[in-house]
Protein backbone atom coordinates (compact mmCIF):
# COMPACT_ATOMS: atom_id res chain seq x y z
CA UNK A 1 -72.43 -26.09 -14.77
CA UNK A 2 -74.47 -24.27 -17.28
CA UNK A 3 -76.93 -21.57 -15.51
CA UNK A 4 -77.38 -19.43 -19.02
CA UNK A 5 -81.07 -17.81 -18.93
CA UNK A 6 -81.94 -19.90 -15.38
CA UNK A 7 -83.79 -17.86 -13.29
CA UNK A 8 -83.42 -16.64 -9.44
CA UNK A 9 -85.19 -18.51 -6.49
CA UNK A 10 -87.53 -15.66 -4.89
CA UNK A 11 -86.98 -17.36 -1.55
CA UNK A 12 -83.54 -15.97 -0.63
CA UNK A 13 -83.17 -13.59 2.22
CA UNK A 14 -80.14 -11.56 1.64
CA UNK A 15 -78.46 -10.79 5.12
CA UNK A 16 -75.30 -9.75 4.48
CA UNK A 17 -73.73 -6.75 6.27
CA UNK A 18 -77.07 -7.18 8.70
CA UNK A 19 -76.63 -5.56 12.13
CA UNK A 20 -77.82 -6.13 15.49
CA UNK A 21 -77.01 -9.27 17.48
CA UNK A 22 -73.74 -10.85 16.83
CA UNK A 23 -71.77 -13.58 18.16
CA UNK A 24 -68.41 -12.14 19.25
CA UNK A 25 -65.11 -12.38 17.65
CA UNK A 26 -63.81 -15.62 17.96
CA UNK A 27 -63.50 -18.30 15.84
CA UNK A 28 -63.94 -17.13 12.40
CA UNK A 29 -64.26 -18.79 8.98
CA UNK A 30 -60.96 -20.78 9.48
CA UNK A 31 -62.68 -23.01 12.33
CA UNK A 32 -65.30 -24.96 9.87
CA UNK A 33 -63.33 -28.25 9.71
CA UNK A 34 -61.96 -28.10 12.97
CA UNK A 35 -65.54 -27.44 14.73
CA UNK A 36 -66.44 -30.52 12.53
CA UNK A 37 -63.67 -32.49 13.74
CA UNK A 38 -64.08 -31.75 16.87
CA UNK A 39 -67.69 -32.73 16.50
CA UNK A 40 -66.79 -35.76 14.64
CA UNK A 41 -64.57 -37.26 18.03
CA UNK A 42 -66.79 -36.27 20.39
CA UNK A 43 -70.13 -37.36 18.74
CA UNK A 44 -71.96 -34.03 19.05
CA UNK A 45 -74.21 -32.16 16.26
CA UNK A 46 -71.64 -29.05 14.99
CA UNK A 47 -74.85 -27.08 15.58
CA UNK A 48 -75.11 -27.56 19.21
CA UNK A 49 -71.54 -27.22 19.96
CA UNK A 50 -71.67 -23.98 17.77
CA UNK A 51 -74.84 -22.77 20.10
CA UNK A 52 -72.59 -23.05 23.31
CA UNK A 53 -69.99 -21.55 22.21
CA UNK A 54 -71.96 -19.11 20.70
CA UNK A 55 -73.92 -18.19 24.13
CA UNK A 56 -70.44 -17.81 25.63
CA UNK A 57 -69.58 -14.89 22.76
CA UNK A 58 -72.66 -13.36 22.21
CA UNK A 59 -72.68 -9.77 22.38
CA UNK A 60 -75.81 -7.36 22.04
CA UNK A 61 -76.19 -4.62 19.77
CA UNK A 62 -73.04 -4.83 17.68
CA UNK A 63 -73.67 -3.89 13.98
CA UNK A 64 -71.30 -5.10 10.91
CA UNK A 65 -70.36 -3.51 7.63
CA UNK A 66 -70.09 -5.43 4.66
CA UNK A 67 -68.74 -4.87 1.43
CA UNK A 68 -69.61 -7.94 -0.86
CA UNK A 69 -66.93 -8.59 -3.56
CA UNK A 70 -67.88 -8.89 -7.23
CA UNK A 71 -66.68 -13.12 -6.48
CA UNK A 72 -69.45 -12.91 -3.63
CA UNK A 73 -72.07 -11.07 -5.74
CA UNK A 74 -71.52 -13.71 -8.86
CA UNK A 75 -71.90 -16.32 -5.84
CA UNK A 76 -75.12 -15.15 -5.21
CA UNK A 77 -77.00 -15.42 -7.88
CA UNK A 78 -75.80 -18.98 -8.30
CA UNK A 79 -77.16 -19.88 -5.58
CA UNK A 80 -80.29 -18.33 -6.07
CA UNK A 81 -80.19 -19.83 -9.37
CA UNK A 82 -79.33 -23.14 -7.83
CA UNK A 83 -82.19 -23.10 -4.79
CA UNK A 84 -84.58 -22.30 -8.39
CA UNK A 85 -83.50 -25.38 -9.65
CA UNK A 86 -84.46 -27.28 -6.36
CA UNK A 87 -87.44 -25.68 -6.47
CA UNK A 88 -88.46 -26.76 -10.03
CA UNK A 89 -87.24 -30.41 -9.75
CA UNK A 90 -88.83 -31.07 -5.90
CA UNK A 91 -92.04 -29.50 -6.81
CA UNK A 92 -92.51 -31.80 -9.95
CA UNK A 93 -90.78 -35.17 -8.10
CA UNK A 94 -93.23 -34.44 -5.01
CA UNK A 95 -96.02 -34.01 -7.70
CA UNK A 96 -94.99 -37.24 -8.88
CA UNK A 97 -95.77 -39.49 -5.77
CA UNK A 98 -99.23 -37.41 -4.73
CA UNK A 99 -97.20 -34.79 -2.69
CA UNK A 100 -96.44 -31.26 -2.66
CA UNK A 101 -93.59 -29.04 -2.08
CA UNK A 102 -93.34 -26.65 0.03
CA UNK A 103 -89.56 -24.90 -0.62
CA UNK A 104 -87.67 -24.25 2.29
CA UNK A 105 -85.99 -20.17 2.47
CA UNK A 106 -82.43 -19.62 2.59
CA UNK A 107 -80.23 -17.22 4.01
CA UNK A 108 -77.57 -15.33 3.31
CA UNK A 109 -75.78 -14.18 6.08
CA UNK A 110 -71.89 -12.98 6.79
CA UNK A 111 -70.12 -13.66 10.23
CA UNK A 112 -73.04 -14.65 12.15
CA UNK A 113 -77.22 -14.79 12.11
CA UNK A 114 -80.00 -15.70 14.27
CA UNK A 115 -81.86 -18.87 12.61
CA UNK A 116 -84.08 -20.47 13.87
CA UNK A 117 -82.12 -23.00 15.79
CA UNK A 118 -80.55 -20.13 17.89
CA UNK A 119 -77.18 -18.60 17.07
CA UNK A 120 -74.63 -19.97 14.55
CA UNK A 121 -71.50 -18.06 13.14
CA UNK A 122 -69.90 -19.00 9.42
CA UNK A 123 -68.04 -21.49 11.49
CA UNK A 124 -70.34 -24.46 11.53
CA UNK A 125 -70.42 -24.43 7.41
CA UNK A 126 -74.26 -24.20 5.69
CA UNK A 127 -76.21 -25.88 7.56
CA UNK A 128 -80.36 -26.82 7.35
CA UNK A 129 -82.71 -25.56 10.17
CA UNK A 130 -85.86 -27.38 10.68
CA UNK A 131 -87.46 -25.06 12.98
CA UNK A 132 -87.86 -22.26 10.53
CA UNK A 133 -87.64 -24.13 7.27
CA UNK A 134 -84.74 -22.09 6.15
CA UNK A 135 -81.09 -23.19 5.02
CA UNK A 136 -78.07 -20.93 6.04
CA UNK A 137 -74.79 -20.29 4.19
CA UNK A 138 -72.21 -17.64 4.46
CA UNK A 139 -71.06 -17.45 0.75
CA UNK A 140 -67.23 -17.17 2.58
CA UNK A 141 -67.65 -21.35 2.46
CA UNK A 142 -67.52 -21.42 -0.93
CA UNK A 143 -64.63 -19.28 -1.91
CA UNK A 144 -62.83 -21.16 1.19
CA UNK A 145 -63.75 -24.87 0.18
CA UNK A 146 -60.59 -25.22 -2.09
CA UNK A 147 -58.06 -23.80 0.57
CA UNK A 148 -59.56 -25.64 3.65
CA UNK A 149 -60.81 -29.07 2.08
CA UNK A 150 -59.38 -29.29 -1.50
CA UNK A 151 -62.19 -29.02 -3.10
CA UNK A 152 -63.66 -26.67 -5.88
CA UNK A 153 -66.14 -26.44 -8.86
CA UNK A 154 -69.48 -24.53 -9.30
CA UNK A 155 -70.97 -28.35 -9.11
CA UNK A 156 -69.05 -28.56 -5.60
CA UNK A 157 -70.83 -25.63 -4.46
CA UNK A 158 -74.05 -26.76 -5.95
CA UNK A 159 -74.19 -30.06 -4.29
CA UNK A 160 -73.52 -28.52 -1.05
CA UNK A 161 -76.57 -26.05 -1.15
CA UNK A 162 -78.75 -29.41 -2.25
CA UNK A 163 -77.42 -31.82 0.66
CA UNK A 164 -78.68 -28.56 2.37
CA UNK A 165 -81.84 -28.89 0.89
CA UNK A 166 -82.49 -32.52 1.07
CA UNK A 167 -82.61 -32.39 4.85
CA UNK A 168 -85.65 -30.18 3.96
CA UNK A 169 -87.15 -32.66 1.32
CA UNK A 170 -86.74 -34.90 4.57
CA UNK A 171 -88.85 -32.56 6.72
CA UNK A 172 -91.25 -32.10 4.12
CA UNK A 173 -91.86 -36.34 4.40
CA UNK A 174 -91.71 -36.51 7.58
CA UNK A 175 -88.18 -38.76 7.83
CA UNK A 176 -86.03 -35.97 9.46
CA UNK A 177 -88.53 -35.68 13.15
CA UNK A 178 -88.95 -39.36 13.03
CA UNK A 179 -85.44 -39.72 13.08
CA UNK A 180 -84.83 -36.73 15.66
CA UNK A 181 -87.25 -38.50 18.04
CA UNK A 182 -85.27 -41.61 17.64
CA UNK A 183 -81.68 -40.06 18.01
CA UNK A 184 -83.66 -39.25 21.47
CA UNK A 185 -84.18 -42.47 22.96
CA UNK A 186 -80.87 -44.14 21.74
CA UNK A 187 -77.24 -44.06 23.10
CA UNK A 188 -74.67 -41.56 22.10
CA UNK A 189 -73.16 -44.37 19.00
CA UNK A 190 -76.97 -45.18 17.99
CA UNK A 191 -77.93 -41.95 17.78
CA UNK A 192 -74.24 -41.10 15.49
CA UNK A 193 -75.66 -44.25 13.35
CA UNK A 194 -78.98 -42.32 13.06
CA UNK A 195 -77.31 -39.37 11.96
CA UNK A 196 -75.50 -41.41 9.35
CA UNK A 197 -78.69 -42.34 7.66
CA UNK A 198 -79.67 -39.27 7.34
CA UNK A 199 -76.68 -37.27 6.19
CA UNK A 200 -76.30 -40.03 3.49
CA UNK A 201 -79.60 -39.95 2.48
CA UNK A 202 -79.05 -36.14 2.25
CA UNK A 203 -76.64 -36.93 -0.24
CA UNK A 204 -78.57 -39.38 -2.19
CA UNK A 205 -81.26 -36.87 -2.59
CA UNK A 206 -78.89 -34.32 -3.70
CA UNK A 207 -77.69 -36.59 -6.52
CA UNK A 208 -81.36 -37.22 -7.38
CA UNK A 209 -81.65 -33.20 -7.78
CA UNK A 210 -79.18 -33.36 -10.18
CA UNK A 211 -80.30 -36.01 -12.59
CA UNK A 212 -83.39 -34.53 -12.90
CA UNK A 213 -81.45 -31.03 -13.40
CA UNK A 214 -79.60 -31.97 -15.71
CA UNK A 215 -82.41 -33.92 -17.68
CA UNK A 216 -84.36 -30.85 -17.77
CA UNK A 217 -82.07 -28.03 -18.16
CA UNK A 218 -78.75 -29.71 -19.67
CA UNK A 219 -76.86 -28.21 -16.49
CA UNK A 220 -74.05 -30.72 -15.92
CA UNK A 221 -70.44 -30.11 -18.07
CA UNK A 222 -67.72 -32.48 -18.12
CA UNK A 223 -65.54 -32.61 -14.97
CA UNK A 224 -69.06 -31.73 -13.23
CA UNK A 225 -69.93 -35.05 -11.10
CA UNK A 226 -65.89 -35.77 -10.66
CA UNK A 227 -66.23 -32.25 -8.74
CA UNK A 228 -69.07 -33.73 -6.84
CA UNK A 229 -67.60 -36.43 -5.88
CA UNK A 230 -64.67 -35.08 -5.11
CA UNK A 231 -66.38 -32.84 -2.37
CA UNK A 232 -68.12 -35.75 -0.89
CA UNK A 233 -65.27 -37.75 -0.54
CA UNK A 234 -63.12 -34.96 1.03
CA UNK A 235 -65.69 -34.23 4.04
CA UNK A 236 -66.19 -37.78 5.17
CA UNK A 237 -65.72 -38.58 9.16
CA UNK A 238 -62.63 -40.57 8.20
CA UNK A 239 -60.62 -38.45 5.99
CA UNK A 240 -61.61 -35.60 8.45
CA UNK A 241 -60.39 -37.42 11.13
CA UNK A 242 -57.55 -39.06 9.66
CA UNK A 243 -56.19 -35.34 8.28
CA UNK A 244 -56.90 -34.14 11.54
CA UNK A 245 -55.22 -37.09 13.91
CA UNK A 246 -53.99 -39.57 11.83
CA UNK A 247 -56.36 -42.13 12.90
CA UNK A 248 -60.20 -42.79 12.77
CA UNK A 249 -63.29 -42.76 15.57
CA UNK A 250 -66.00 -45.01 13.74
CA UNK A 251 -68.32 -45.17 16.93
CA UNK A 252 -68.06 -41.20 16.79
CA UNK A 253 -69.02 -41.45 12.70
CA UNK A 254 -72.54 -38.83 12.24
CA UNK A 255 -72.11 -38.22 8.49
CA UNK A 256 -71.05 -40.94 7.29
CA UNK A 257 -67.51 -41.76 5.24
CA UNK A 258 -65.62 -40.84 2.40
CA UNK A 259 -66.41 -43.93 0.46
CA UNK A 260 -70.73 -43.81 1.32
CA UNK A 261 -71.00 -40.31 0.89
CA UNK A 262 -69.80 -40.53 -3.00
CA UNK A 263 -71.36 -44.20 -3.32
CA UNK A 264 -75.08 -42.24 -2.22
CA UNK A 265 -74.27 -39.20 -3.81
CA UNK A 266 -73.67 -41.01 -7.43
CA UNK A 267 -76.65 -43.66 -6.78
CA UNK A 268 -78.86 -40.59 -6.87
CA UNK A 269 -77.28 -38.72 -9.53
CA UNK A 270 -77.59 -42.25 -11.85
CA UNK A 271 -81.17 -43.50 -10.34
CA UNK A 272 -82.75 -40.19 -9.80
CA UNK A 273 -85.65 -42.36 -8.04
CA UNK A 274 -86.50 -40.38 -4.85
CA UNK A 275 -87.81 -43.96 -3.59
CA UNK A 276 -84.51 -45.62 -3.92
CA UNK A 277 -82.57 -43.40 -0.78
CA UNK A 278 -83.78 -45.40 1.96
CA UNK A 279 -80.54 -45.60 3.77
CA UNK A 280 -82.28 -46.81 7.23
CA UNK A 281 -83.28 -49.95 5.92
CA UNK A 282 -79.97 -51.11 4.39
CA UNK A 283 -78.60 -52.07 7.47
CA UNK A 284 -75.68 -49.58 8.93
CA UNK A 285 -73.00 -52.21 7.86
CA UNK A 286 -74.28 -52.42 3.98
CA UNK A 287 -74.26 -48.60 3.90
C-alpha cells in the first residue's frame, strides 16, 4: 500500500510496556490459532474463553518492560495511518446516508490489557470491544501472521485492523446489539449462524473501506487485494479446522469460511456500497 504524506489517527492509545495488572504467564503469542480453534469446535466467542482463562492467571501488580523494535515502531504508525483512513472514509460514507461517525479508539497494548470487555492477552488476536468503543491489537500479530497463518502484506495487516473496525461501523448502526440480543435467545448453532453474519459482514465492510481508500488516496499496489484475500481465506473455520484436525465442524462455524470470507471481502472492495453487506438477509445457505 501507498501511505506517503497520510496522516496519523489521533485516536490511538499507545500501551505498550504499560504496567500494573497482568494476566500471568501462560499462553503467549503462539496460542492465537489454537485459542481460535479451540473456539471454532466448541462454539464459544475466543473472547470469553480468553476471559476464563484469563481470571485463572491473573496476577496483581506485576509491571512489564518493553522495548519496541524499529519493525514494531514502523508498525505503528501504519496503523495509525490506517485507523486515519477509516476515519476519513466512515465519516464521509456515514455522511452519505444522513449519519454520523463517531470513530471508535484503539489500543496498543503488548502481552496483555484491561479493555473494556475484561481481560484479554495477545492470544485472542485484535479483537473489537463494544463496551468501550475501542479496538485492541498487540502489533506481535502482525509480524507473526506469516509464520502462524501464511499470510503477509501491509494490505493483510490493513484489512485486519478494518474487519476490526467494521464491527464498530456495526455498533455505530445499531446491527452489532441487535444481533447480540439475538445470539441470546437462540441455541448454541443459531447463535454460531448469528455470528457468521456478522463476521462476514465485518469483512464486507472492510472491503468497502478500501474502495473508497483507494478511490481517494490511490492506496492499493498490485499484489494488494491478492494479499487480502489471501488472509481471509487462510482464517476461515474450515481451513482452521481442517489444519488443525483434518476434518471440519460446520454446526460449530462463528466466522464464517474460507470461501465467504474472500467472496464478502471482494464484494465490498468492488461495490463499495455500505447498503449492499446485508449478510442476514441472504439466507445462511446463500452466504
Amino acid at each position: 500500500m501507498d501511505l506517503s504524506g497520510r496522516r496519523e489517527s489521533k485516536n490511538v492509545v499507545d500501551r505498550r510496556g504499560s504496567t500494573g495488572t497482568k494476566v500471568g504467564a501462560g499462553i503467549g503469542c503462539g496460542g492465537i490459532i489454537l485459542i481460535i480453534i479451540i473456539s471454532l469446535l466448541t462454539g464459544n466467542n475466543p473472547m470469553e474463553l480468553l476471559q476464563r482463562i484469563g481470571s485463572q492467571q491473573q496476577s496483581q501488580g506485576q509491571t512489564t518492560t518493553h522495548v519496541s523494535s524499529p519493525e514494531e515502531d514502523s508498525l505503528a504508525v501504519f496503523t495509525k495511518k490506517i485507523l486515519a483512513g477509516t476515519e476519513d472514509i466512515w465519516t464521509e460514507e456515514f455522511r452519505k446516508i444522513g449519519k454520523t461517525y463517531q470513530p471508535p479508539k484503539l489500543v496498543l497494548f503488548t502481552n496483555s490489557v484491561q479493555s473494556g470487555c475484561g481481560n484479554a492477552t495477545s492470544s485472542v488476536g485484535p479483537f473489537y470491544c463494544s463496551a468501550d468503543q475501542t479496538v485492541y491489537i498487540d502489533l506481535s500479530f502482525f509480524m507473526n501472521m506469516k509464520k502462524q497463518i501464511g499470510a503477509d502484506g501491509d494490505f493483510a495487516y490493513a484489512y485486519v485492523i478494518a474487519h476490526e473496525v467494521g464491527h464498530h461501523v456495526q455498533n455505530q448502526l445499531g446491527i452489532l446489539n441487535a444481533a447480540h440480543q439475538k445470539m441470546a435467545q437462540v441455541s448454541k448453532t443459531e447463535s454460531n449462524k448469528i455470528s457468521v453474519c456478522l463476521e462476514l459482514q465485518a469483512d464486507y465492510f472492510a472491503g468497502v473501506w478500501a474502495h473508497h481508500d483507494n478511490n481517494r488516496f490511490k492506496s492499493l499496489e498490485d499484489g494488494d487485494i491478492e494479499e487480502g484475500l489471501n488472509v481471509a481465506s487462510k482464517i476461515g473455520d474450515d481451513y482452521l479446522q481442517k489444519q488443525a484436525y483434518g476434518y471440519t465442524v460446520p454446526e460449530s462455524f462463528n466466522h464464517g469460511t474460507s470461501a465467504q470470507r474472500a467472496r464478502w471481502l471482494k464484494k465490498g472492495l468492488t461495490t463499495g456500497d455500505i447498503n449492499g453487506g446485508d449478510t442476514f438477509s441472504v439466507g445462511y445457505n446463500n452466504l
